[in-house]
Protein backbone atom coordinates (compact mmCIF):
# COMPACT_ATOMS: atom_id res chain seq x y z
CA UNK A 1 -92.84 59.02 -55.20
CA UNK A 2 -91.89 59.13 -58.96
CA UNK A 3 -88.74 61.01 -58.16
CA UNK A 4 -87.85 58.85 -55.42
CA UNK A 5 -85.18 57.32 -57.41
CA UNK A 6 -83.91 60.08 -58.90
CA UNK A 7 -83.56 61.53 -54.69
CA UNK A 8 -81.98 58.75 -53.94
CA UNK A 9 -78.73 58.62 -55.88
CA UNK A 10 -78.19 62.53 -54.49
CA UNK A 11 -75.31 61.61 -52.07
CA UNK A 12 -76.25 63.86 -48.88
CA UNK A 13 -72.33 64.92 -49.43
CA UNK A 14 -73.37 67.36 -51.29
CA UNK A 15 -55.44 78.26 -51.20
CA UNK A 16 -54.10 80.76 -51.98
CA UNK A 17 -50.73 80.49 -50.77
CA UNK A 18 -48.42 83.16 -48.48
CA UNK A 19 -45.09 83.17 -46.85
CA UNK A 20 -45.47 82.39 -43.05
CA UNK A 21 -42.23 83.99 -42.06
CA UNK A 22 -43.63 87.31 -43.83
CA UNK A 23 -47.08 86.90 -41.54
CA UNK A 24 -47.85 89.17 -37.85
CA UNK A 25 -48.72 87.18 -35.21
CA UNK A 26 -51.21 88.55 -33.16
CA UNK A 27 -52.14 85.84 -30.54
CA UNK A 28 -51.07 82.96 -28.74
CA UNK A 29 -52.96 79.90 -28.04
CA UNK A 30 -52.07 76.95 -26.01
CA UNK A 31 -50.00 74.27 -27.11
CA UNK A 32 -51.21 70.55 -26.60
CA UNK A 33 -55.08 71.29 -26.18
CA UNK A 34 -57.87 71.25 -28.22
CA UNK A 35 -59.29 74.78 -28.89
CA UNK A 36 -62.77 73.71 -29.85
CA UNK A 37 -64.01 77.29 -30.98
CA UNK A 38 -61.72 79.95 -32.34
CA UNK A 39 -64.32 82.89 -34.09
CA UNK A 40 -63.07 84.21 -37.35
CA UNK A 41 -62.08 87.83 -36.96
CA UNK A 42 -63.78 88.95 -39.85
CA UNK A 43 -66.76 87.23 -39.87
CA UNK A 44 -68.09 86.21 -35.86
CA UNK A 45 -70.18 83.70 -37.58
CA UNK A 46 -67.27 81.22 -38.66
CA UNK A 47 -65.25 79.49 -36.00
CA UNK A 48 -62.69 76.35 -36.13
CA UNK A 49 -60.89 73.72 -34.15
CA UNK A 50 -57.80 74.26 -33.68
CA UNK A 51 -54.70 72.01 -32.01
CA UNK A 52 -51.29 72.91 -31.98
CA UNK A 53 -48.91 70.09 -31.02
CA UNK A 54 -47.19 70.54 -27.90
CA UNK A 55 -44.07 71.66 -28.99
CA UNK A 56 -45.58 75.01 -29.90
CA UNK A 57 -45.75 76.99 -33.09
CA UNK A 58 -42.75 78.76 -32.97
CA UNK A 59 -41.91 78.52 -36.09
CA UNK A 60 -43.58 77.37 -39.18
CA UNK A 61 -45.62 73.97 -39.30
CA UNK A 62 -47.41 72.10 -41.67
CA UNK A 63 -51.25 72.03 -41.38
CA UNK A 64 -53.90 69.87 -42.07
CA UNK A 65 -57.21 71.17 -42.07
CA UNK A 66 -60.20 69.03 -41.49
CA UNK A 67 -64.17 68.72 -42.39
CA UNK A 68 -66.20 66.84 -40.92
CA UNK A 69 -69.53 66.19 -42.76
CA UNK A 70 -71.50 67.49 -39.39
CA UNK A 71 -69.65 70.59 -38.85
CA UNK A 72 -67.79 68.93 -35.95
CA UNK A 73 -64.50 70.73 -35.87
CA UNK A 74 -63.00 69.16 -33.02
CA UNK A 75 -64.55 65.20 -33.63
CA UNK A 76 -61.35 64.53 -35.62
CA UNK A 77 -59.23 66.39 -33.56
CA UNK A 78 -59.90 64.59 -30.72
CA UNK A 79 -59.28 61.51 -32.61
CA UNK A 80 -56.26 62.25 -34.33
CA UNK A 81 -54.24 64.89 -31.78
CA UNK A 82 -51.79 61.92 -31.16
CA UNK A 83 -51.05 62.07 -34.99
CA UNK A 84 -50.84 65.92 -34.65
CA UNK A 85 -47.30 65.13 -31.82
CA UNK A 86 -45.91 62.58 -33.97
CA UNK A 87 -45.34 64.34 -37.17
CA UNK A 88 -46.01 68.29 -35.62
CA UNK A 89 -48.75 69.03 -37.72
CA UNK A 90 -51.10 71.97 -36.76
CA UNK A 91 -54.80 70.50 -36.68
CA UNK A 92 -57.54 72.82 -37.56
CA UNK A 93 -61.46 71.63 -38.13
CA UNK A 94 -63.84 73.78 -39.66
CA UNK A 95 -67.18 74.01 -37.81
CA UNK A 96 -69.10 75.19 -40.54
CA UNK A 97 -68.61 73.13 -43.51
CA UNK A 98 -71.04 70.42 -43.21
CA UNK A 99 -73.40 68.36 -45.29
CA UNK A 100 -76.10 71.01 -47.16
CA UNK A 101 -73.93 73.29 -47.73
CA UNK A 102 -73.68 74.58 -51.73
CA UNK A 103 -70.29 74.77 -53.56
CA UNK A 104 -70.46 78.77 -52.93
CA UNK A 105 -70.78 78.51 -49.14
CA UNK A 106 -68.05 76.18 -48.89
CA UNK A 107 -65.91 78.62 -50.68
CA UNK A 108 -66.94 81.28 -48.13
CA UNK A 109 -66.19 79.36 -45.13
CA UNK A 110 -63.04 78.55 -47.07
CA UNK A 111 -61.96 81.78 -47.34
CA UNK A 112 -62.12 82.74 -43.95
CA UNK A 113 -60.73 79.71 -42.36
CA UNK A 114 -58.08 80.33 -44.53
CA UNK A 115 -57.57 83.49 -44.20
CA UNK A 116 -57.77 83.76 -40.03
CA UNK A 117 -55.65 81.18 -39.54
CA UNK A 118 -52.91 82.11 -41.97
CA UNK A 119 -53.12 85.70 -40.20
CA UNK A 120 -53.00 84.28 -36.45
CA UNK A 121 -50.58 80.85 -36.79
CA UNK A 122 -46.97 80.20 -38.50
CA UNK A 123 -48.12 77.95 -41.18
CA UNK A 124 -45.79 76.86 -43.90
CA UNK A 125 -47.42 77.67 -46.68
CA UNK A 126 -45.72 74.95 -48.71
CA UNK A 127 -47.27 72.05 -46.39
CA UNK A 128 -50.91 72.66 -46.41
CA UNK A 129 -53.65 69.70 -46.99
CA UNK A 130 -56.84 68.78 -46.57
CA UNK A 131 -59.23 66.00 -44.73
CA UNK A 132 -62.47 65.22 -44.75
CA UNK A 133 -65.13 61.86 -43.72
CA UNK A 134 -68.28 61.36 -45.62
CA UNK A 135 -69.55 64.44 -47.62
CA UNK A 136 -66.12 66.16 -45.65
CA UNK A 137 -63.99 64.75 -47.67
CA UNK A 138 -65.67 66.27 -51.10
CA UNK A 139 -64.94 69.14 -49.63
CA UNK A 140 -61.16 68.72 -49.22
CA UNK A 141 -60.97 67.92 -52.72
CA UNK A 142 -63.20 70.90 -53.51
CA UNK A 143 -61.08 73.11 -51.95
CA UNK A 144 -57.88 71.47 -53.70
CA UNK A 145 -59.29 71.66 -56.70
CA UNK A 146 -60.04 75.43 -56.48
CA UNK A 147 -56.94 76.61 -54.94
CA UNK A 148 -53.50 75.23 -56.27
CA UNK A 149 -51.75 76.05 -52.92
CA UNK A 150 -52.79 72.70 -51.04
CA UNK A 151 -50.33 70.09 -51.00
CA UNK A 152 -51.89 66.58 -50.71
CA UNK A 153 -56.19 65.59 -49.92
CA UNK A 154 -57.14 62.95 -47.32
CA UNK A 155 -60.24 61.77 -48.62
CA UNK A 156 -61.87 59.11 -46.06
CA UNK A 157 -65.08 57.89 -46.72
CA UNK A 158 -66.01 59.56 -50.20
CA UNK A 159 -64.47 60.44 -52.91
CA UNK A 160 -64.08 63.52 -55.19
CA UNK A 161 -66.81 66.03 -55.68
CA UNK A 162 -69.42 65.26 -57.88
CA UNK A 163 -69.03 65.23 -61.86
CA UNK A 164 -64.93 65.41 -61.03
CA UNK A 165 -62.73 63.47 -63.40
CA UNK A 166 -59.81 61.90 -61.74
CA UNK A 167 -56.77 63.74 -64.08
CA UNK A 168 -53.20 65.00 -63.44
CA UNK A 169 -53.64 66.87 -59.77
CA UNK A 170 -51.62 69.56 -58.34
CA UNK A 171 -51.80 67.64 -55.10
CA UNK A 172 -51.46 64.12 -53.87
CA UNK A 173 -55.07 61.72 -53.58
CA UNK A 174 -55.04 59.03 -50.62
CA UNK A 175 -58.11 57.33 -50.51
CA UNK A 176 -58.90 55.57 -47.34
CA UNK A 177 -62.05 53.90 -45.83
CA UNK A 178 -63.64 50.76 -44.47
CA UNK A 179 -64.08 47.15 -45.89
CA UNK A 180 -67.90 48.13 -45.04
CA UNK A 181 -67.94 51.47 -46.24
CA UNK A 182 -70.78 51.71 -48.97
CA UNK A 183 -68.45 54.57 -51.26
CA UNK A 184 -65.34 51.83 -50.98
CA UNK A 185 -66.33 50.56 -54.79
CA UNK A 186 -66.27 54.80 -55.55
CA UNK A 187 -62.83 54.90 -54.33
CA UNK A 188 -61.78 52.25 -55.56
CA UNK A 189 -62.58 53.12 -59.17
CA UNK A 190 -61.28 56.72 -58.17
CA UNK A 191 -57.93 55.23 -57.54
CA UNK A 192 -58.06 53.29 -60.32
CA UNK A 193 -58.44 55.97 -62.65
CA UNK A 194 -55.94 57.59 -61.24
CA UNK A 195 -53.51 54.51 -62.24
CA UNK A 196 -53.76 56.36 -65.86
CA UNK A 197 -52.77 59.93 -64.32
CA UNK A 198 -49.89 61.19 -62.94
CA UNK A 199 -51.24 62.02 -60.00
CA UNK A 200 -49.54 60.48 -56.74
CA UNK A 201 -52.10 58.89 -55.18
CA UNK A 202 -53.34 55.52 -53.25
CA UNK A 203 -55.71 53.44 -51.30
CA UNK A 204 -55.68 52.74 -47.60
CA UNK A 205 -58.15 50.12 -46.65
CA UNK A 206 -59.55 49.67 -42.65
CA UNK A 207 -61.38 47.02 -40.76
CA UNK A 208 -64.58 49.20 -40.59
CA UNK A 209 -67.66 50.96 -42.00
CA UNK A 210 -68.42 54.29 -43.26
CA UNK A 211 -66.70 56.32 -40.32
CA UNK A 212 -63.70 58.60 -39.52
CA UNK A 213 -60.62 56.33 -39.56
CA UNK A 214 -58.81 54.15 -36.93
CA UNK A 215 -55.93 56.54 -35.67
CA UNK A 216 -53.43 53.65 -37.28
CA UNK A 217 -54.89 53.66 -40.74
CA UNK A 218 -54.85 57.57 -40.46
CA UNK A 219 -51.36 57.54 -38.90
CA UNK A 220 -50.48 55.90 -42.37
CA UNK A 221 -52.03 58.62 -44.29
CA UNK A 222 -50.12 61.11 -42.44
CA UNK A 223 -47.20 59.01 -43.18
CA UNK A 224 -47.45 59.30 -46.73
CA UNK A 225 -47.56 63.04 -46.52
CA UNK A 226 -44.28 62.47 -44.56
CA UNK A 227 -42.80 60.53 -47.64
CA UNK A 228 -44.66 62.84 -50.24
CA UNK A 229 -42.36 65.91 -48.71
CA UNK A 230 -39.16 64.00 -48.64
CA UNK A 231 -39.57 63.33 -52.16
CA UNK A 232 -40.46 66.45 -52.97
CA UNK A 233 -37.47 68.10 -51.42
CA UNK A 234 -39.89 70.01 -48.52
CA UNK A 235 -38.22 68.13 -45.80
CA UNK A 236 -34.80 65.98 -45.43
CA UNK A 237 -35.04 62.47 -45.61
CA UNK A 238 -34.99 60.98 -42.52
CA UNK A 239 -33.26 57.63 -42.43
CA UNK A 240 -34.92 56.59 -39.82
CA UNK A 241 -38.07 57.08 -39.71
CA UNK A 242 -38.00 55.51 -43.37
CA UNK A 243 -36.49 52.11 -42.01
CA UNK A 244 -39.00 52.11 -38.78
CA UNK A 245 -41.68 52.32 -41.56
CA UNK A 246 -39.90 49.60 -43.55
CA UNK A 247 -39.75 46.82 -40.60
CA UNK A 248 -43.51 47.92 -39.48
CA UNK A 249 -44.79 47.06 -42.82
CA UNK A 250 -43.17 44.02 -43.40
CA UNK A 251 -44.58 42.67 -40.25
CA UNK A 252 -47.75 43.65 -41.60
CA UNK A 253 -47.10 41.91 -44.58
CA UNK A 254 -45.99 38.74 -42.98
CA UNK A 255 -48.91 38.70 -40.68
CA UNK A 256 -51.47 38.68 -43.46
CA UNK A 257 -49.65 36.03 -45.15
CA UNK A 258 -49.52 33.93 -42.76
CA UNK A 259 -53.55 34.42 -42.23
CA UNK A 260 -53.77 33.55 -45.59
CA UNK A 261 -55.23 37.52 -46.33
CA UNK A 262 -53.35 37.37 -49.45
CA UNK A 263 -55.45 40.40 -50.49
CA UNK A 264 -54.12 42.69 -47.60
CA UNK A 265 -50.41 41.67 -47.95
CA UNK A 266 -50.50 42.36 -51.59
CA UNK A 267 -52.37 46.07 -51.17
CA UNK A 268 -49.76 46.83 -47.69
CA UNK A 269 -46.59 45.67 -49.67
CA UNK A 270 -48.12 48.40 -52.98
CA UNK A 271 -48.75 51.00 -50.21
CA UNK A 272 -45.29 50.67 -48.79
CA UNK A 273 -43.78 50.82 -52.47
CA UNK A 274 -46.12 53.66 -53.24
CA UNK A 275 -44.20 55.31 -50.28
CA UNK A 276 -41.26 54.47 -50.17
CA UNK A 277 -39.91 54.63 -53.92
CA UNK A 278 -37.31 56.63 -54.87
CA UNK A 279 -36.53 56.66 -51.22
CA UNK A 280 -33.81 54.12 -50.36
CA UNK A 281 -33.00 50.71 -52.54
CA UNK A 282 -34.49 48.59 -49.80
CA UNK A 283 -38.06 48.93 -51.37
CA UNK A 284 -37.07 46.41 -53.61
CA UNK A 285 -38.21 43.59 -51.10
CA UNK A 286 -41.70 45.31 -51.55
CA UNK A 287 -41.89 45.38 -55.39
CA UNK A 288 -40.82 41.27 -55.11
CA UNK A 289 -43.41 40.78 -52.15
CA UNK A 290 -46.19 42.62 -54.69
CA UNK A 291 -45.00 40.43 -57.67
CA UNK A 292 -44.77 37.09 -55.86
CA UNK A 293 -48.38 37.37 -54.36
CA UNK A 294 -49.83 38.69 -57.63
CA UNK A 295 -48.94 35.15 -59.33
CA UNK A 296 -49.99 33.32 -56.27
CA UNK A 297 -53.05 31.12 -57.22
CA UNK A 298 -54.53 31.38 -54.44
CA UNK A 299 -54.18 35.32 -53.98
CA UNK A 300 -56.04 34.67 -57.72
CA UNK A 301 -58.87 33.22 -56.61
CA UNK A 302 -58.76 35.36 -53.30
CA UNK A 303 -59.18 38.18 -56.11
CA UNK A 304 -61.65 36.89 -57.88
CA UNK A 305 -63.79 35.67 -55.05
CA UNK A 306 -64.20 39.58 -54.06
CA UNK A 307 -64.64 40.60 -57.54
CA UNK A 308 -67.42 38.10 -57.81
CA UNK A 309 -68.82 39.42 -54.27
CA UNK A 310 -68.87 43.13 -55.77
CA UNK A 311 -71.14 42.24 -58.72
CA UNK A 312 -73.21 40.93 -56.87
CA UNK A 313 -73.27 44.00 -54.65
CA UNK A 314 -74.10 45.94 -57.54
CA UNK A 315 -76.71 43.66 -58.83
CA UNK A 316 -78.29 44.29 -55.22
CA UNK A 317 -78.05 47.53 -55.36
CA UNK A 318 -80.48 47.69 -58.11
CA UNK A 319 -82.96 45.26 -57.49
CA UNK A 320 -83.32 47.50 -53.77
CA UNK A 321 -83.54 50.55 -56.69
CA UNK A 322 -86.73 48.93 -57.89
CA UNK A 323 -88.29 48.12 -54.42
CA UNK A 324 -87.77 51.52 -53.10
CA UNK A 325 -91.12 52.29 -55.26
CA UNK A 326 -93.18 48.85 -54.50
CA UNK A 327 -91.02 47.01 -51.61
CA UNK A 328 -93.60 47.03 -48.66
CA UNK A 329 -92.78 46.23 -45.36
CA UNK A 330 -92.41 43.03 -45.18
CA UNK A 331 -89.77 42.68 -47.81
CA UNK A 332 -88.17 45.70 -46.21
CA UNK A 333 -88.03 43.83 -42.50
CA UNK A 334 -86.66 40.40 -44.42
CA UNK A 335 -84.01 42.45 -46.21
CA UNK A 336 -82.70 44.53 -43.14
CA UNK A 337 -82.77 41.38 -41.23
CA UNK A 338 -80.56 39.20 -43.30
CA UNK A 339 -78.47 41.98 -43.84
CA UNK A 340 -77.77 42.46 -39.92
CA UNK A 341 -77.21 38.90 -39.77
CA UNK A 342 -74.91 39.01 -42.35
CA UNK A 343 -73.00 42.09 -41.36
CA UNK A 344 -72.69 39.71 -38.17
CA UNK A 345 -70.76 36.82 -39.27
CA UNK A 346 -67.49 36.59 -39.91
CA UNK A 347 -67.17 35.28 -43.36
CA UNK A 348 -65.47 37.25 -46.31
CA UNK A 349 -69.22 38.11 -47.30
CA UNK A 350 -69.37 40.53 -44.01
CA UNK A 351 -67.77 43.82 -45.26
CA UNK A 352 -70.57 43.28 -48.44
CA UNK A 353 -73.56 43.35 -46.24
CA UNK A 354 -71.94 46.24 -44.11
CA UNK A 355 -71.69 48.41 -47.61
CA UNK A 356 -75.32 47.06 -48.30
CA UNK A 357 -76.58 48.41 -44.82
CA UNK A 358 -74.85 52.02 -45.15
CA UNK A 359 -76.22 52.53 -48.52
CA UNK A 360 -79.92 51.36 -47.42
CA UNK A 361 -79.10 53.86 -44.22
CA UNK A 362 -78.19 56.45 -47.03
CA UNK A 363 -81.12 56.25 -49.82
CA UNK A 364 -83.38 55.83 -46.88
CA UNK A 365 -81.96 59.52 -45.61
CA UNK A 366 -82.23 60.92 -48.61
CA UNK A 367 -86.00 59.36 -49.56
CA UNK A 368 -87.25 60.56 -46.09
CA UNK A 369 -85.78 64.11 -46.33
CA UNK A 370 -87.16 64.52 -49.99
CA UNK A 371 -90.61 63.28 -48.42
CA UNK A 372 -90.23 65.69 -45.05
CA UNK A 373 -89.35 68.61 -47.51
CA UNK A 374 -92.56 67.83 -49.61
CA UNK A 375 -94.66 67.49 -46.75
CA UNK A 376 -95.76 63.70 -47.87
CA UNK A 377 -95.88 63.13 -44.58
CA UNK A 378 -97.52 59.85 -44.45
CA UNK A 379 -94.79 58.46 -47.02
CA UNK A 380 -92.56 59.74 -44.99
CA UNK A 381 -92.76 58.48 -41.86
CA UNK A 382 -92.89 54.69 -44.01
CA UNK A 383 -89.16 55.62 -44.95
CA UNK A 384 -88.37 57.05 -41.77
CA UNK A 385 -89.17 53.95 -39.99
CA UNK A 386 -87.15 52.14 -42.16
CA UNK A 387 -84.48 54.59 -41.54
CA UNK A 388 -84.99 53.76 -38.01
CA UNK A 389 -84.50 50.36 -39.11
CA UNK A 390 -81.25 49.89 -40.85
CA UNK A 391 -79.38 52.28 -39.05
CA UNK A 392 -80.79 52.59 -35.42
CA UNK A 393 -78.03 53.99 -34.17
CA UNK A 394 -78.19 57.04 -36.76
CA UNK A 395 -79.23 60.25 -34.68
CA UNK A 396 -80.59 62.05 -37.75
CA UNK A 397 -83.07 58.79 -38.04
CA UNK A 398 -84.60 60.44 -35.14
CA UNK A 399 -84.72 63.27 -35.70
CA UNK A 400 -86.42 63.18 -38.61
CA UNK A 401 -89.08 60.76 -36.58
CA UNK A 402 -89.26 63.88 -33.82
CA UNK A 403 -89.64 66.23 -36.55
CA UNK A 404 -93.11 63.76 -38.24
CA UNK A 405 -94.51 64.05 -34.69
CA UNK A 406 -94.20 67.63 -34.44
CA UNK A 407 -96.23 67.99 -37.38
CA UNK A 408 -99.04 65.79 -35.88
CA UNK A 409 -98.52 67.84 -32.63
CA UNK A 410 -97.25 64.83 -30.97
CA UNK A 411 -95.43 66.48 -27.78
CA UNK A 412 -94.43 63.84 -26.06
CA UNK A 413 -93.31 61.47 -28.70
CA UNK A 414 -91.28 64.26 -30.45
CA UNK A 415 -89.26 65.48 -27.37
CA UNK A 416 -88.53 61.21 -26.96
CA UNK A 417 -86.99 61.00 -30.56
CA UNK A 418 -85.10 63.90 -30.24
CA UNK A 419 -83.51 62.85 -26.54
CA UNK A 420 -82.76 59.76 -28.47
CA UNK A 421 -81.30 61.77 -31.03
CA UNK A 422 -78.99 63.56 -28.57
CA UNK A 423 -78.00 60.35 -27.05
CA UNK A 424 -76.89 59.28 -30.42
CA UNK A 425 -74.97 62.49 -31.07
CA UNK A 426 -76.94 65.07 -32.40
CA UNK A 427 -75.21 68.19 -31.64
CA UNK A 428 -76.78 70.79 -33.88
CA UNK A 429 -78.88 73.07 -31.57
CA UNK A 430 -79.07 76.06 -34.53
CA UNK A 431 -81.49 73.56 -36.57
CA UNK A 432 -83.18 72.67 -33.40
CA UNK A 433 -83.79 76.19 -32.28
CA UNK A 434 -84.56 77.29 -35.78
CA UNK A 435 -87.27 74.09 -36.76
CA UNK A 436 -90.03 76.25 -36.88
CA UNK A 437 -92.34 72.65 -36.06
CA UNK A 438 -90.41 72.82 -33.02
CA UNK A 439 -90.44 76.48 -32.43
CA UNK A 440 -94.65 75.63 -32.44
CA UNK A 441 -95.16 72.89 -30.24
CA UNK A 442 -92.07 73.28 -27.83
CA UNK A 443 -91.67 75.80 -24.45
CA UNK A 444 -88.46 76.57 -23.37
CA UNK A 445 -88.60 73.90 -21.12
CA UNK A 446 -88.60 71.76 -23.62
CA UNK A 447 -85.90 72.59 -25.57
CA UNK A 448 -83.65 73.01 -22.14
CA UNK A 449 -84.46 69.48 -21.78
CA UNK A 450 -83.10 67.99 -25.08
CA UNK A 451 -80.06 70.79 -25.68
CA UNK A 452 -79.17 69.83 -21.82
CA UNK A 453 -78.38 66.25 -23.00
CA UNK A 454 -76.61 67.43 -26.36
């Protein structure tokens, strides 16, 4: 339990270029569905989501490639396939990169995800970027970071890997995740730092919590990309699309003012100028919104009141850093309670206890899997509960429960948690089949049961 602090602040996050024109085609897969397993010709043990808009691929499109922090390669698809028709991007979701995996194993699966689908779709190579959620989105900027051939990183959810200063990028940075997501103060500083770089970046901010995007906010990130090319001379500029941005924004804008979300009109009228400038003279009504709010006393104290609201976040933060040793239950039920209450209302102090809830969901992960991998199992099952707790709705919560009464040969109870798991989304069967607790206390009927509800 000495280390437990230490365990806890271990986030549980842990391209070459070519010429498509020059590239054999050897296969054709169907437009306008959602492929959700091609195997990797050179290695059978790598696969990906893949969705090609309806229009075909013909000839060259851009491609954004996605990770999802489970190894989910068609969640986001899925979710963002509408995105995929609108601006004819090629979708394609990795489902092997997931949380756990090391820096070198995410360079593998790299490599051949890159590789197969460069040698089996008409990509243009100058158009290529990266997605992830959650530990997902480290990933995208890992692999930017390594190879100098992608174009732009979506990172939703988290920010850059670990120990990476934000500097002058090769590729574009937009940030994007919920009010309630417990990494928004990462990104924000992320983005901040990136004010003193010349790296073209920005913030897109949801009504949410630590999750994939709403397709809008994400339609806005593929947006940008849109912009990004026309300024960069990859694509024409397109007149308008540009002014059907313009009058969408500005309704935004005048919405929020008029709900006196000062806050949100000010960071929607610096996205749209982030977008749009250098694109037509009209984003001068932007620039003048972004002025006129910033010397608007009450934005001011809008400004401040959140400011205030994120120091106290922080000072939160660690006084739950010292109870994680010597909080017992009972503080640990009053905590989780008013924070659930809190998370419930809907004052401007809701997206605060949201953040406070993921990151009590998160420590508690990483406490309980610390304690599982020692075999404390006593201490563990303390956390897990709390787990249980904060974020009921958490499959791995349960799992790790199933997994504690495996170990105490608890049959019944462990084959409950782990239907609840499945209920909840649990989708990994390998780690099932391959938990060698399970392996000893389950038949086949058993695990027929649980994977038939997966």
């Amino acid at each position: 339990m000495d280390l437990i602090v230490k365990w806890i602040l271990v986030s549980y996050t842990s391209v070459s270029s070519g010429r498509a024109s020059g590239i054999s085609i050897s296969d054709t897969f169907r437009a306008g569905k959602i492929i959700d397993t091609v195997i990797c010709k050179a290695d059978p043990t790598q696969s990906y989501a893949l969705y090609i808009p309806q229009k075909g691929n013909r000839e060259a499109l851009p491609v954004i490639y996605f990770f999802d922090p489970h190894g989910d390669g068609a969640l986001p698809l899925n979710k963002y396939k509408s995105l995929s028709e609108a601006y004819g991007f090629i979708l394609i979701g990795s489902n092997n990169s997931k949380n756990g995996n090391d820096f070198a194993a995410t360079e593998r699966i790299w490599r051949h995800l890159s590789d197969d689908t460069r040698g089996r779709l008409k990509i243009n190579s100058s158009r290529i970027y990266t997605c992830g959620f959650s530990g997902g989105a480290k990933v995208a900027g890992y692999v930017a970071l390594q190879h100098p051939g992608i174009r732009g990183v979506i990172a939703n959810g988290a920010g850059l890997p670990d120990g990476t200063r934000a500097g002058d990028f090769t590729f574009s940075f937009t940030a994007i995740a919920g009010e309630g997501d417990m990494n928004l103060t990462e990104l924000v500083g992320i983005t901040g730092e990136l004010d003193k770089s010349r790296t073209r970046h920005r913030i897109i901010l949801f009504d949410g919590k630590h999750e994939w995007a709403p397709v809008a906010s994400m339609g806005m990130a593929f947006a940008g990309l849109q912009f990004d090319a026309m300024k960069e001379g990859l694509i024409p500029g397109d007149e308008s699309f540009i002014n059907r941005y313009m009058a969408k924004s500005r309704q935004r804008i005048e919405v929020c003012s008029a709900a006196n979300q000062l806050l949100k009109a000010r960071q929607e009228s610096q996205l749209s100028l982030n977008f749009l400038e250098g694109l037509t003279d009209q984003v001068r009504w932007f620039k003048d919104k972004a002025a006129s709010l910033a010397n608007d006393p009450q934005y001011q104290k809008q400004r401040q009141a959140r400011d205030n609201l994120l120091v106290r976040e922080q000072n939160t933060k660690a006084e739950y850093m010292q109870e994680f040793q010597h909080g017992d239950r009972n503080y640990w039920n009053k905590v989780i309670a008013d924070l659930k209450k809190g998370a419930g209302t809907g004052t401007e102090e809701r997206a605060m206890y949201q953040r406070l809830l993921a990151y009590l969901s998160l420590a508690f992960y990483s406490i309980s899997n610390h304690l599982i991998n020692s075999n404390e199992n006593n201490e563990a099952r303390h956390f897990v509960e709390l787990y249980q707790m904060a974020d009921p709705a958490n499959s791995e919560a349960w799992y790790f429960s199933a997994l504690l009464h495996a170990r105490d040969g608890q049959i019944q109870a462990a084959e409950s948690d782990l239907l609840k798991a499945a209920a909840l989304g649990f989708r990994d069967r390998k780690r099932l089949e391959q938990q060698q607790e399970f392996k000893n206390l389950f038949t086949a009927t058993n695990f027929s049961r649980i994977e038939g509800k997966m």
